[in-house]
N, C-alpha and C. Protein backbone atom coordinates (compact mmCIF):
# COMPACT_ATOMS: atom_id res chain seq x y z
N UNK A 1 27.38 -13.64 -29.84
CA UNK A 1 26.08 -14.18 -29.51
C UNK A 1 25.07 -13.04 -29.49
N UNK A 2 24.28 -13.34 -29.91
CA UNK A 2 22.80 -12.61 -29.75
C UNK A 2 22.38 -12.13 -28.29
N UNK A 3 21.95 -10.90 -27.91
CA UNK A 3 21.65 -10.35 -27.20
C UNK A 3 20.42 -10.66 -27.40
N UNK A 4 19.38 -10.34 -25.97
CA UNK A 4 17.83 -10.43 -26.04
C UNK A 4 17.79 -9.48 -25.26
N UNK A 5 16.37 -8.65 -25.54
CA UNK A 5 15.78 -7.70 -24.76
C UNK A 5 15.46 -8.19 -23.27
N UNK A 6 16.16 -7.18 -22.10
CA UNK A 6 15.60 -7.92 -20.47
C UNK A 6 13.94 -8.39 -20.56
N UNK A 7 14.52 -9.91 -19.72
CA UNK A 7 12.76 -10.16 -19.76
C UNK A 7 11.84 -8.85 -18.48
N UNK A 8 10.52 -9.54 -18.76
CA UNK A 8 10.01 -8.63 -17.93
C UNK A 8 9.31 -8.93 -16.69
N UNK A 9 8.55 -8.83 -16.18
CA UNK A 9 7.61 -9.57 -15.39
C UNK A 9 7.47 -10.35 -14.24
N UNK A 10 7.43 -11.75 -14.43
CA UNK A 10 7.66 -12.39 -13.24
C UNK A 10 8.93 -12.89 -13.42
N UNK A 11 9.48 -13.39 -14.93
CA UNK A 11 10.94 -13.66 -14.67
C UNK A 11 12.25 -12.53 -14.17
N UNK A 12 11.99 -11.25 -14.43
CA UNK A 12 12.47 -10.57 -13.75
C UNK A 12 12.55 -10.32 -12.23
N UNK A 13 11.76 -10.53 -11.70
CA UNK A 13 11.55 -10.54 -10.04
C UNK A 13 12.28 -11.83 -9.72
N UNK A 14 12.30 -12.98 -10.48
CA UNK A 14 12.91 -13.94 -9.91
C UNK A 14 14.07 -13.96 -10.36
N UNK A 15 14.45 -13.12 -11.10
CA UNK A 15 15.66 -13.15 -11.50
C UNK A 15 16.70 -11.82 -10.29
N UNK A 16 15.70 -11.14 -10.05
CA UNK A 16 16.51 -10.04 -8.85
C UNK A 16 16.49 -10.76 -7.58
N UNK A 17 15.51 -11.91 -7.30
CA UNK A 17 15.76 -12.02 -5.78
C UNK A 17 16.91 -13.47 -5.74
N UNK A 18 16.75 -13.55 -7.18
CA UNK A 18 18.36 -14.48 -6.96
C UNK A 18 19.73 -13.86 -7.03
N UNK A 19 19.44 -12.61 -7.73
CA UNK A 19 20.57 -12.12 -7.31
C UNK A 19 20.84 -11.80 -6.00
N UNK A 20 20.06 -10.99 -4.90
CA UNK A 20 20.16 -11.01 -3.82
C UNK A 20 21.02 -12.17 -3.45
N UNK A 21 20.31 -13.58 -3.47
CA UNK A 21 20.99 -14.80 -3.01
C UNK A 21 22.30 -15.09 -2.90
N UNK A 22 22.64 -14.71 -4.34
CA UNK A 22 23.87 -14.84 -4.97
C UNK A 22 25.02 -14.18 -4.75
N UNK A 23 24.47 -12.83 -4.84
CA UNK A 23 25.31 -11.68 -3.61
C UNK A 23 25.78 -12.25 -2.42
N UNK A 24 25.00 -12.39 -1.10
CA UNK A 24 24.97 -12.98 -0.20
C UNK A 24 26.01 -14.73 -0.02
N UNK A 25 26.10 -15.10 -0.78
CA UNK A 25 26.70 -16.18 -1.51
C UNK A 25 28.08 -16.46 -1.65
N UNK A 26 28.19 -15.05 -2.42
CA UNK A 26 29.44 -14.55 -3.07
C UNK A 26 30.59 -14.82 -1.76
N UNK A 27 30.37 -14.16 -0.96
CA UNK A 27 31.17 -13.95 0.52
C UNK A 27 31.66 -15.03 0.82
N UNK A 28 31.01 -16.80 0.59
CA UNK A 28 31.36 -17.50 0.55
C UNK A 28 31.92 -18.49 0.04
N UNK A 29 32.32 -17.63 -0.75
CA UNK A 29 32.82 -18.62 -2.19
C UNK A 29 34.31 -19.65 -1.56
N UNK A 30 34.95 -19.28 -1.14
CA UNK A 30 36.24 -19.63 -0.85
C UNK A 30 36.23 -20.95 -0.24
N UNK A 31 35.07 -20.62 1.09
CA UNK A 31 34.68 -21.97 1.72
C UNK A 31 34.30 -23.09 1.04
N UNK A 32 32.69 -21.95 0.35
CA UNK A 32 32.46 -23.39 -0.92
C UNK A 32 33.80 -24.08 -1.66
N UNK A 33 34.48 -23.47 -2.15
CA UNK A 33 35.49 -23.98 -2.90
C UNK A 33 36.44 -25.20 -2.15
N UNK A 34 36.36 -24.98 -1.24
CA UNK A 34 37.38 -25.95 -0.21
C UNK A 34 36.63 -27.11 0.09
N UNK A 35 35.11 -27.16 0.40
CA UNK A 35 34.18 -28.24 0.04
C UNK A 35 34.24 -28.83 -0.66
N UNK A 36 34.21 -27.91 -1.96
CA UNK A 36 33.82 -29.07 -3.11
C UNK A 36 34.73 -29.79 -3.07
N UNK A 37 36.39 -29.19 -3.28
CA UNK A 37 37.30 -30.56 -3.30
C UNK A 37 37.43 -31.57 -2.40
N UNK A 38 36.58 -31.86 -1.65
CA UNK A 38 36.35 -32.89 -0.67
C UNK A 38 35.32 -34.29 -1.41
N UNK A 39 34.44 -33.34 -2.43
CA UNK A 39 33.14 -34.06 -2.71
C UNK A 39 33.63 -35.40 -3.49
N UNK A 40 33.19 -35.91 -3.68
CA UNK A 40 33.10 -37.51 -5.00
C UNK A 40 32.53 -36.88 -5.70
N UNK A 41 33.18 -37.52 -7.29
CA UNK A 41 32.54 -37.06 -8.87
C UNK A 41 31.19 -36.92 -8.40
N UNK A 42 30.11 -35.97 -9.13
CA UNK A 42 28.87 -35.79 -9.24
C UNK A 42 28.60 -37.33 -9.68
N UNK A 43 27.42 -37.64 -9.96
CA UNK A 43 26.72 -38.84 -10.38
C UNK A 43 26.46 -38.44 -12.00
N UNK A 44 27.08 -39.01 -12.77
CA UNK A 44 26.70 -38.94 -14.81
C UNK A 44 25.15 -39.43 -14.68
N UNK A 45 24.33 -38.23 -15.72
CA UNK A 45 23.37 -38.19 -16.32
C UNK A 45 23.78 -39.35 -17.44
N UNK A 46 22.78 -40.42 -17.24
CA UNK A 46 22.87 -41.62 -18.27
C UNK A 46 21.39 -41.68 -18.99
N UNK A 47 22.15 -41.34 -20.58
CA UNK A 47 20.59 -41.42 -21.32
C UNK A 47 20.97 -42.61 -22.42
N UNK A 48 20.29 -42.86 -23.46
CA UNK A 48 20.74 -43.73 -24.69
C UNK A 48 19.58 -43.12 -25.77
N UNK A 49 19.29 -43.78 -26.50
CA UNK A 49 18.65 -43.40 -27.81
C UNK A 49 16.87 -43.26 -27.42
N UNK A 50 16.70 -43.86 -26.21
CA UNK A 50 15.02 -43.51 -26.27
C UNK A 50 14.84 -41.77 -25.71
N UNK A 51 13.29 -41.68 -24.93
CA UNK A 51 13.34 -40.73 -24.86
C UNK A 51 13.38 -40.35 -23.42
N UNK A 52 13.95 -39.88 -22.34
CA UNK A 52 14.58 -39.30 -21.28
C UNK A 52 13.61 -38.72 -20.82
N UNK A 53 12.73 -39.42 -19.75
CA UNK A 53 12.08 -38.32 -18.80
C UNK A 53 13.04 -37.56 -17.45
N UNK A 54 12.35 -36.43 -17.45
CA UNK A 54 13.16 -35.87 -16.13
C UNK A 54 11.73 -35.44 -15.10
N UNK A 55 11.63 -36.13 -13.61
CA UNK A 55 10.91 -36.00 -13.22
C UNK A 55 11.36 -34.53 -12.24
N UNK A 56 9.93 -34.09 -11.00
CA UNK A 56 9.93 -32.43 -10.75
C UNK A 56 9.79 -32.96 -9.18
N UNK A 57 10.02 -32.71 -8.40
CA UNK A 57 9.96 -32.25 -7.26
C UNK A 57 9.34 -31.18 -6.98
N UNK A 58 8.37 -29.90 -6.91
CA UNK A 58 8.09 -29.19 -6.76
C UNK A 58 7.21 -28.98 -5.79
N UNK A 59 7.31 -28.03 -4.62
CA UNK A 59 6.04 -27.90 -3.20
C UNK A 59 5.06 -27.17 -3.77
N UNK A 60 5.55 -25.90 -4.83
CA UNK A 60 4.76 -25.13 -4.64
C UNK A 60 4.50 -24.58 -6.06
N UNK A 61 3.96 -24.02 -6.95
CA UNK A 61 3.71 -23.17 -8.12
C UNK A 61 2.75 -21.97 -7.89
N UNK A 62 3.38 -20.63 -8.10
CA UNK A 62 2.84 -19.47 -7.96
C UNK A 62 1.32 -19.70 -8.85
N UNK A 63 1.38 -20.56 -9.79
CA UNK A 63 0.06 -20.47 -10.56
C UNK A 63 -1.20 -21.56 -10.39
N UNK A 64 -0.35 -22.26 -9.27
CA UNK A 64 -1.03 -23.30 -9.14
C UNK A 64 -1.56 -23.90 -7.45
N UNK A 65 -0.64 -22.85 -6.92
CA UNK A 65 -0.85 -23.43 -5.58
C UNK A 65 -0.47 -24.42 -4.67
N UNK A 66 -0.25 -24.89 -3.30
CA UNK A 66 0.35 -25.84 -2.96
C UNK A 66 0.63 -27.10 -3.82
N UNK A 67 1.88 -28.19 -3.82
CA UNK A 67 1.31 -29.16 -4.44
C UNK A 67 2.06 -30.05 -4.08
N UNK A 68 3.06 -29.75 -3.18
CA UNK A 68 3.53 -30.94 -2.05
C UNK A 68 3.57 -30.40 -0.95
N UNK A 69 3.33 -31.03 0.26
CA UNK A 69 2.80 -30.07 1.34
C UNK A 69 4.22 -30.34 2.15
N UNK A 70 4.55 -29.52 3.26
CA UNK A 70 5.63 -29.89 4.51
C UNK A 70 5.78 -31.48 4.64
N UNK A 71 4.56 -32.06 4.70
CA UNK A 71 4.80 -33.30 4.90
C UNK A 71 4.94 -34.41 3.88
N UNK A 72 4.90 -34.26 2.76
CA UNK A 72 5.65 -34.65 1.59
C UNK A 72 6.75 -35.16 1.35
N UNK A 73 7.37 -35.99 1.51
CA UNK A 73 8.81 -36.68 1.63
C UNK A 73 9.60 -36.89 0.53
N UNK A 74 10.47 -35.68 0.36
CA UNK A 74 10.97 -35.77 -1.37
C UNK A 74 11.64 -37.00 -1.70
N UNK A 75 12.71 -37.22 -0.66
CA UNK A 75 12.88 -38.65 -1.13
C UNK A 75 12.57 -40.05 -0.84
N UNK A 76 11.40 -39.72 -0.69
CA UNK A 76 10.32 -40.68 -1.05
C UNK A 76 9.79 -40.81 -2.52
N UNK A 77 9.79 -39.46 -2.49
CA UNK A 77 9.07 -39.20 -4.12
C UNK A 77 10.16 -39.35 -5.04
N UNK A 78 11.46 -38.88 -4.64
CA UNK A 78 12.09 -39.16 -5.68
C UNK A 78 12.55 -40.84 -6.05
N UNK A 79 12.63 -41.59 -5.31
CA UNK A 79 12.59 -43.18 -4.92
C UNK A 79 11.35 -43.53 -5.67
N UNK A 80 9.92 -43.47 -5.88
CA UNK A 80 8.61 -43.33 -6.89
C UNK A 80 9.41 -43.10 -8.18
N UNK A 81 9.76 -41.47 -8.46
CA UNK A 81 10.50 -41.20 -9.47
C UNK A 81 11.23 -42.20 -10.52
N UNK A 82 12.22 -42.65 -9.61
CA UNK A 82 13.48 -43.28 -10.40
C UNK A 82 12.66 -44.76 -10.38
N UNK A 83 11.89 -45.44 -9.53
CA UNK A 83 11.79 -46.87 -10.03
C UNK A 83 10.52 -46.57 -11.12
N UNK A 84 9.74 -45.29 -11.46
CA UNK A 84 9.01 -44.78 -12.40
C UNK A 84 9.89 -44.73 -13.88
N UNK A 85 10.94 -44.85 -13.87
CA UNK A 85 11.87 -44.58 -15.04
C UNK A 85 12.48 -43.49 -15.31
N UNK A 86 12.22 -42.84 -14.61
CA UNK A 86 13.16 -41.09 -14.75
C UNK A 86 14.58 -41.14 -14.82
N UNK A 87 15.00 -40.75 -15.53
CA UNK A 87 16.32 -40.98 -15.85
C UNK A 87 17.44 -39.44 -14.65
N UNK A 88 15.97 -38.61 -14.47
CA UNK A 88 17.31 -37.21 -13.65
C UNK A 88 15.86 -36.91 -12.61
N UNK A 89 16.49 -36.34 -11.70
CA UNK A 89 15.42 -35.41 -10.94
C UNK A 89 15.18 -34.22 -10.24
N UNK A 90 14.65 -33.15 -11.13
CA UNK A 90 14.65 -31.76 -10.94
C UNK A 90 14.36 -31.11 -9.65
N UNK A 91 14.76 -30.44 -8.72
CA UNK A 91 14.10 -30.28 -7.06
C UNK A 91 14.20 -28.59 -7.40
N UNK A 92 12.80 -28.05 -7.12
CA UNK A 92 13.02 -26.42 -7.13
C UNK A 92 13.25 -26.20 -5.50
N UNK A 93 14.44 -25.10 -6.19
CA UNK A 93 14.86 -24.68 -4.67
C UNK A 93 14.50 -23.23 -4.19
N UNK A 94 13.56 -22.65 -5.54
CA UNK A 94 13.49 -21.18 -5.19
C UNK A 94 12.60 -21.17 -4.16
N UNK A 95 13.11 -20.24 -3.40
CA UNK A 95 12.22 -20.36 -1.35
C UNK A 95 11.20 -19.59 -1.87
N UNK A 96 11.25 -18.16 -2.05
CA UNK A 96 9.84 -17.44 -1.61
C UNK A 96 8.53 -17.89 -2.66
N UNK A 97 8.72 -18.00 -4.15
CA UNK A 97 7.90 -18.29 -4.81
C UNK A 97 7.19 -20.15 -4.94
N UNK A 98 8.10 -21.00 -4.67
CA UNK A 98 7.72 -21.69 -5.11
C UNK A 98 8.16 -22.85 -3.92
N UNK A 99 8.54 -22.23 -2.63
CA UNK A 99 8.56 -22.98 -1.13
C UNK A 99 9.72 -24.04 -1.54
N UNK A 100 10.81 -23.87 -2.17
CA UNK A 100 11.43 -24.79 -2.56
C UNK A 100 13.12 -24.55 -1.27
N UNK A 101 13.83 -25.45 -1.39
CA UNK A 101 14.98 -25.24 -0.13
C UNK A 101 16.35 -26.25 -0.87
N UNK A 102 17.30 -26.14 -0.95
CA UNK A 102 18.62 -27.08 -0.60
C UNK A 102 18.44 -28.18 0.37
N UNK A 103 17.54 -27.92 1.26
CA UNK A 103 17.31 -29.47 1.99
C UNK A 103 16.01 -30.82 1.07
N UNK A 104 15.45 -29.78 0.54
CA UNK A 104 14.37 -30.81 -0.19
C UNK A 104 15.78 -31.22 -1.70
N UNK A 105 16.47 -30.78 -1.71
CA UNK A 105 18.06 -30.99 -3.08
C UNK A 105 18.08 -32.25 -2.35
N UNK A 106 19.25 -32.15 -1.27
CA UNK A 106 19.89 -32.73 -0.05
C UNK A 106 18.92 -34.02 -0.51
N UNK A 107 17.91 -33.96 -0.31
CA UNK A 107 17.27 -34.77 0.37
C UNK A 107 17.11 -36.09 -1.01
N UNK A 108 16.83 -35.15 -2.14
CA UNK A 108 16.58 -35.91 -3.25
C UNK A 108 17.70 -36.52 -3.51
N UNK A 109 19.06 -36.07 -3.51
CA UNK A 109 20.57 -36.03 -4.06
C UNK A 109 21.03 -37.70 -2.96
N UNK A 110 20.73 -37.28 -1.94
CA UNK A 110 21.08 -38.61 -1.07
C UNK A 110 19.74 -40.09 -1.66
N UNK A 111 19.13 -39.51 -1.64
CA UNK A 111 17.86 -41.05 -1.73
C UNK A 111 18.25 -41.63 -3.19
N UNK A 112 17.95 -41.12 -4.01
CA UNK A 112 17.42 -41.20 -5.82
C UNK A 112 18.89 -41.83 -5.79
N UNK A 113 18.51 -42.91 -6.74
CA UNK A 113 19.06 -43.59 -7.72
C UNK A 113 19.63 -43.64 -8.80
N UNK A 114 19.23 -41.86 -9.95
CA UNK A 114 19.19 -41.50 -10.73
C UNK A 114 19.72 -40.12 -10.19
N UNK A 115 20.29 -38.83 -10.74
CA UNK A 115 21.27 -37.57 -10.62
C UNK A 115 19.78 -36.81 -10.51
N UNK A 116 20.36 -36.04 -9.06
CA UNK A 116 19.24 -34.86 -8.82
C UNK A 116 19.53 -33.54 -9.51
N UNK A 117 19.37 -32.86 -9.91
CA UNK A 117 19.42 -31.30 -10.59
C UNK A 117 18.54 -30.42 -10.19
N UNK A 118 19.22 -29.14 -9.78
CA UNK A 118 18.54 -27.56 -8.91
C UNK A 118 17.89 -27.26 -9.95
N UNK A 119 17.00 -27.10 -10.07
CA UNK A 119 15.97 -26.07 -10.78
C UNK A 119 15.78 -24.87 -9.76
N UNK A 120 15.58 -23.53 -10.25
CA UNK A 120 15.71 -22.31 -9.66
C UNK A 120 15.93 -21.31 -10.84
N UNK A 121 16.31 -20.12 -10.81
CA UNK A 121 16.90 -18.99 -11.06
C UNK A 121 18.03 -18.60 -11.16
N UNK A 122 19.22 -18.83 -11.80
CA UNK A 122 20.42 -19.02 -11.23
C UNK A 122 20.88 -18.40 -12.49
N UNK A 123 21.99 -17.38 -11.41
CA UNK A 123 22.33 -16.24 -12.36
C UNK A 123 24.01 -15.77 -11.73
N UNK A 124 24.29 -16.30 -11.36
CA UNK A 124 25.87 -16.60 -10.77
C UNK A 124 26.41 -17.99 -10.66
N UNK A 125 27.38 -18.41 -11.07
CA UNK A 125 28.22 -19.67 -10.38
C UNK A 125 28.21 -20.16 -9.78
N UNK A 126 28.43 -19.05 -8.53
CA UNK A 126 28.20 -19.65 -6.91
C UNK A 126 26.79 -20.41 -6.39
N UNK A 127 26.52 -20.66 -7.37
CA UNK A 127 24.73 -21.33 -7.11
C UNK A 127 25.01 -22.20 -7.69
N UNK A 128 26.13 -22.55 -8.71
CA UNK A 128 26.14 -23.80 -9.25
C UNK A 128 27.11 -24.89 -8.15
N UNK A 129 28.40 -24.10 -7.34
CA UNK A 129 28.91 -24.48 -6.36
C UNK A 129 28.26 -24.83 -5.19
N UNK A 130 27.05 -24.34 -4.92
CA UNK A 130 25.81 -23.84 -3.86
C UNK A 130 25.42 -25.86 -4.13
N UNK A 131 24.99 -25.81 -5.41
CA UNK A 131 23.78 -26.72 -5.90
C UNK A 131 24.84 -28.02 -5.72
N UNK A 132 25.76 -28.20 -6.36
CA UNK A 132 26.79 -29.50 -5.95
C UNK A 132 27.19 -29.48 -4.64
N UNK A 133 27.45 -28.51 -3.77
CA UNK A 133 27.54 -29.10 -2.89
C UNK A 133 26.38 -29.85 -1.97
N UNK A 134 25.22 -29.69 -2.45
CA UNK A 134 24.04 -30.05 -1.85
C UNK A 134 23.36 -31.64 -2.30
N UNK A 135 24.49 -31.55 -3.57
CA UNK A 135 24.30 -33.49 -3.57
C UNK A 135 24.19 -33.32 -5.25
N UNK A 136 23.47 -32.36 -5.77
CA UNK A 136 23.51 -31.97 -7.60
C UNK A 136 24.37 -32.45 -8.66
N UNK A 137 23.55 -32.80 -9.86
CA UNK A 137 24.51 -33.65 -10.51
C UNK A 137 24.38 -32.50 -11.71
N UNK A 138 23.77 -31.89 -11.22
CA UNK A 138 23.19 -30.75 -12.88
C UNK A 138 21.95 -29.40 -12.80
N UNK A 139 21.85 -29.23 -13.34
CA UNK A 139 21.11 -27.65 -13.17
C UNK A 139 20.60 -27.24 -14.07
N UNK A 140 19.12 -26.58 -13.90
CA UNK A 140 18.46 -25.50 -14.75
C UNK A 140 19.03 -24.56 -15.03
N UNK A 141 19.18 -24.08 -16.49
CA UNK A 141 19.67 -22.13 -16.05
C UNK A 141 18.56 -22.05 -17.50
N UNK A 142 17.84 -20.59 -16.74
CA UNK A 142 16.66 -19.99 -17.98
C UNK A 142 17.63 -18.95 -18.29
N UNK A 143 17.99 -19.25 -19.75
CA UNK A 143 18.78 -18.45 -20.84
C UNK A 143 18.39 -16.88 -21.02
N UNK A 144 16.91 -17.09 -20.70
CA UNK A 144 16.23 -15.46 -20.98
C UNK A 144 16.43 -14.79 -19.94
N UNK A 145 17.33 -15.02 -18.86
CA UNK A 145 17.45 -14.27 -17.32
C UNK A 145 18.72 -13.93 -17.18
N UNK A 146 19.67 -14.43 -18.02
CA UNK A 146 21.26 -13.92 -18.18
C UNK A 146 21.93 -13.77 -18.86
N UNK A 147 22.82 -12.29 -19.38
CA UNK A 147 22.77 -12.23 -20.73
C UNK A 147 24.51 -13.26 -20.74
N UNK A 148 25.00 -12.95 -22.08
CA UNK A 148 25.97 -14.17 -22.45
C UNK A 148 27.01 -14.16 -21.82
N UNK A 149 27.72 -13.28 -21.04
CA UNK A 149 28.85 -13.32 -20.34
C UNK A 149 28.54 -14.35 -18.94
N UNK A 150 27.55 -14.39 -18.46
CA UNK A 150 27.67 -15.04 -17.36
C UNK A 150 26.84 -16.20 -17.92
N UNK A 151 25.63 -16.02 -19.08
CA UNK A 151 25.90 -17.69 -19.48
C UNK A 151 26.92 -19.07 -19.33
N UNK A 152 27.99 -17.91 -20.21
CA UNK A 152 29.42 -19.03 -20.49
C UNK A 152 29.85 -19.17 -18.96
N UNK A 153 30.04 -18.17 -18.12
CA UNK A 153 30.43 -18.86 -16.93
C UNK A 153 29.85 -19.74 -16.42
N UNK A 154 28.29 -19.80 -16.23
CA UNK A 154 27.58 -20.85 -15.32
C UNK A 154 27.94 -22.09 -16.45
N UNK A 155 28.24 -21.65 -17.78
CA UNK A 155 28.73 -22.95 -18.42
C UNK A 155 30.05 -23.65 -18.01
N UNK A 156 30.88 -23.08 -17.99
CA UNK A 156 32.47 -23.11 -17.28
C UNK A 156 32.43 -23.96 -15.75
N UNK A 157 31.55 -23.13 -14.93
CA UNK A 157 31.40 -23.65 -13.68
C UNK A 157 31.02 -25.26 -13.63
N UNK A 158 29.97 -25.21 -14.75
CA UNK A 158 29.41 -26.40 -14.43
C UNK A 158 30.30 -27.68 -14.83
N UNK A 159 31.35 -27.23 -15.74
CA UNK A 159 32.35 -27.86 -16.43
C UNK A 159 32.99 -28.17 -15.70
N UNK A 160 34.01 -27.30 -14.73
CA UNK A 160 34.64 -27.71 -13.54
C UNK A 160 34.01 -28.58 -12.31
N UNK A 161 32.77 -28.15 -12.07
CA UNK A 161 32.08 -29.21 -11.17
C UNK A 161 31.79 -30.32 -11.85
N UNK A 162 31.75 -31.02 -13.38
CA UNK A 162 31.77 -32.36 -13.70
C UNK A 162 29.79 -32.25 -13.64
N UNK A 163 29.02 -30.80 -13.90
CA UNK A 163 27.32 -31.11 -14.13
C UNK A 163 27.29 -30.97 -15.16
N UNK A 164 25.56 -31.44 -15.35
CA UNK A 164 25.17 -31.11 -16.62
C UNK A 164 24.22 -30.25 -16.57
N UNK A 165 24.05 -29.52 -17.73
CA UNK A 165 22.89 -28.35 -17.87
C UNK A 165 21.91 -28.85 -18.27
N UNK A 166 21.12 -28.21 -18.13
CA UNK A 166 19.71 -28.13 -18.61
C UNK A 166 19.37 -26.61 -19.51
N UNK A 167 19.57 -26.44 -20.46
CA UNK A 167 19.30 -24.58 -20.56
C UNK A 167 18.15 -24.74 -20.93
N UNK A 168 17.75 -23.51 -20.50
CA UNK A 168 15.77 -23.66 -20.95
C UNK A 168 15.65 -22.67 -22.06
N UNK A 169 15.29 -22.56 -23.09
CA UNK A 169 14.99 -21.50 -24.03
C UNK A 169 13.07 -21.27 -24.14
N UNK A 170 12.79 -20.12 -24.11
CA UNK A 170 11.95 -19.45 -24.70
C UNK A 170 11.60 -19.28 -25.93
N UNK A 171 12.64 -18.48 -26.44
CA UNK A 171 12.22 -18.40 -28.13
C UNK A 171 13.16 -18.15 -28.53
N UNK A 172 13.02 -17.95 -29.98
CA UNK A 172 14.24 -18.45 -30.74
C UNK A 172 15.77 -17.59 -31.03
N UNK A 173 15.12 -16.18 -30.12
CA UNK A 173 16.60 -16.14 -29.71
C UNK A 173 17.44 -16.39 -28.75
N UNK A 174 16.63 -17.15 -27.48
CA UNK A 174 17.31 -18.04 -26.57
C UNK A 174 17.78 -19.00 -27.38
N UNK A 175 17.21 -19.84 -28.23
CA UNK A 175 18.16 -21.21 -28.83
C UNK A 175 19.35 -20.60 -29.75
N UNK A 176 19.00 -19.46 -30.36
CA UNK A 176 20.36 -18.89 -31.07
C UNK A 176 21.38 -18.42 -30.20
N UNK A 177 21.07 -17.94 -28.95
CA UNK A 177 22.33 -17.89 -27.68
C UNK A 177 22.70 -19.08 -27.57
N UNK A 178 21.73 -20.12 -27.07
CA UNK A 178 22.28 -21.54 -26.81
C UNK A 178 23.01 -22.30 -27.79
N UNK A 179 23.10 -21.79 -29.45
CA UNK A 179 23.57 -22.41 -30.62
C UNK A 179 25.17 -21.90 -30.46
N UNK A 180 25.06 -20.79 -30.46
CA UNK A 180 26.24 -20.16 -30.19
C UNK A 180 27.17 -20.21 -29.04
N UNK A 181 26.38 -20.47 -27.92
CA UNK A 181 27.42 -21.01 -26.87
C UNK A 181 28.12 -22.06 -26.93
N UNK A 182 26.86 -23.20 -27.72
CA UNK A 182 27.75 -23.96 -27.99
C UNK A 182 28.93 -24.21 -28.84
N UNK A 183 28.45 -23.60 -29.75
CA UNK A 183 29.43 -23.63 -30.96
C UNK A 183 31.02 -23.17 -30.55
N UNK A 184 30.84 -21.71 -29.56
CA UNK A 184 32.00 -21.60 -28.97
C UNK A 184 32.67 -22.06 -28.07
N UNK A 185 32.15 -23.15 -27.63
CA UNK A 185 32.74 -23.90 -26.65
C UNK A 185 33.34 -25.36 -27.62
N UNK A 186 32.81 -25.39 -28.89
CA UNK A 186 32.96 -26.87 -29.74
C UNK A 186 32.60 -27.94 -28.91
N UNK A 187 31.25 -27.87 -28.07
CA UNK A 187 30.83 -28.73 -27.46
C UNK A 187 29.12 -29.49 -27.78
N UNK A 188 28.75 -29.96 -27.40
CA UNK A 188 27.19 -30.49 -27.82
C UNK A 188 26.22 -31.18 -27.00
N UNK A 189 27.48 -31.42 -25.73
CA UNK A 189 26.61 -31.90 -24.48
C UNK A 189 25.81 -31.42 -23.56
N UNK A 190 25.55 -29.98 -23.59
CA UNK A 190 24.61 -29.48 -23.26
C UNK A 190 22.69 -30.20 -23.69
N UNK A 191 22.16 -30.29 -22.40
CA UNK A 191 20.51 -30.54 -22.57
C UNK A 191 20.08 -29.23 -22.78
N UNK A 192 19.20 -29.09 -23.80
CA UNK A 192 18.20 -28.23 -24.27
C UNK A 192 17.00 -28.40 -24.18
N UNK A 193 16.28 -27.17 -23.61
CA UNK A 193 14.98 -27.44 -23.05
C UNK A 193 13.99 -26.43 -23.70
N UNK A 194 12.72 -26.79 -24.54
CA UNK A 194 12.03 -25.40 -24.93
C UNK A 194 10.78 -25.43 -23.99
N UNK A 195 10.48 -23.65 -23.60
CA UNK A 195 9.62 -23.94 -22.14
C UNK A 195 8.66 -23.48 -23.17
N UNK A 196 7.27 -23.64 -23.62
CA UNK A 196 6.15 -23.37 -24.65
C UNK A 196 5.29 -22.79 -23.89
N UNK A 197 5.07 -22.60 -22.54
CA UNK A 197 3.90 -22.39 -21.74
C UNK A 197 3.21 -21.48 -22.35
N UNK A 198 3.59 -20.45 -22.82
CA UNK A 198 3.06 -19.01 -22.95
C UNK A 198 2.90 -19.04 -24.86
């Protein structure tokens, strides 16, 4: 697989303070592990031939400013969401940038009707173990924040937990990592996501 140059900038900062997380995390892996086998199958992402919205949960955007406040009731919103037609529903959990938590997950994962998925930064496993146990049926991972060895794991992980991905690509040598992961896995069920902002 194709290597990419480290990103820079702001995805880098969010990519170090998840490692922090993840570190911190790590210590608990064992426990997590003894959880999960307690859990019920995740909830299947169900799509068909139209086109699949995935709605956002989000409190906060560094570029944008508040935009669900404390008193905001995610699953409330996510309950809006799903009788809106959303087929999945994304909850950011990154705390410092974007005021996001595992209880606003929790919260979506129990109400919604439709499979909640962590959006975040996620650059270890143990965040994918983190994110199912919090009710997650599936997960963001931005391709440009980890190079391919721990790709395939958060791919692996998610395999054993029964999620689905979301990979986000940038440019086109994120989708040539993502072509190739797949290819080596002889799989195709991966969701692909292109982020255009920039």
């Amino acid at each position: 697989m194709a290597e990419r140059a480290a990103p820079g900038g702001f995805l880098a900062a969010m990519a170090a303070a998840s490692r922090q997380r993840a570190e911190a995390l790590r210590g608990r892996e064992e426990e997590l592990r003894a959880r999960l086998a307690d859990l019920p199958r995740a909830p299947r992402l169900e799509h068909d031939a139209r086109f699949d919205l995935v709605a956002e949960f989000k409190r906060r955007a560094p570029s944008a400013g508040v935009l669900a406040g404390d008193g905001d009731d995610p699953a409330r919103r996510a309950a809006a969401y799903a009788q809106g037609g959303a087929a999945a529903i994304s909850v950011l959990t990154e705390p410092a940038r974007f005021s996001g938590s595992l209880d606003d997950l929790a919260a979506v994962a129990r109400s919604a009707t439709v499979p909640a998925m962590r959006k975040d930064f996620l650059v270890d496993p143990v965040q994918l173990s983190e994110a199912r146990l919090a009710g997650a049926a599936g997960a963001l991972v931005v391709v440009a924040i980890v190079d391919d060895g721990i790709l395939a794991a958060l791919d692996e992980r998610a395999r054993e937990l029964e999620m689905f991905l979301l990979l986000e690509a940038f440019d086109e040598c994120d989708l040539g990592r993502i072509e190739a992961l797949l290819e080596a896995r002889g799989r195709r069920d991966r969701l692909v996501g292109v982020n255009a902002r920039d």
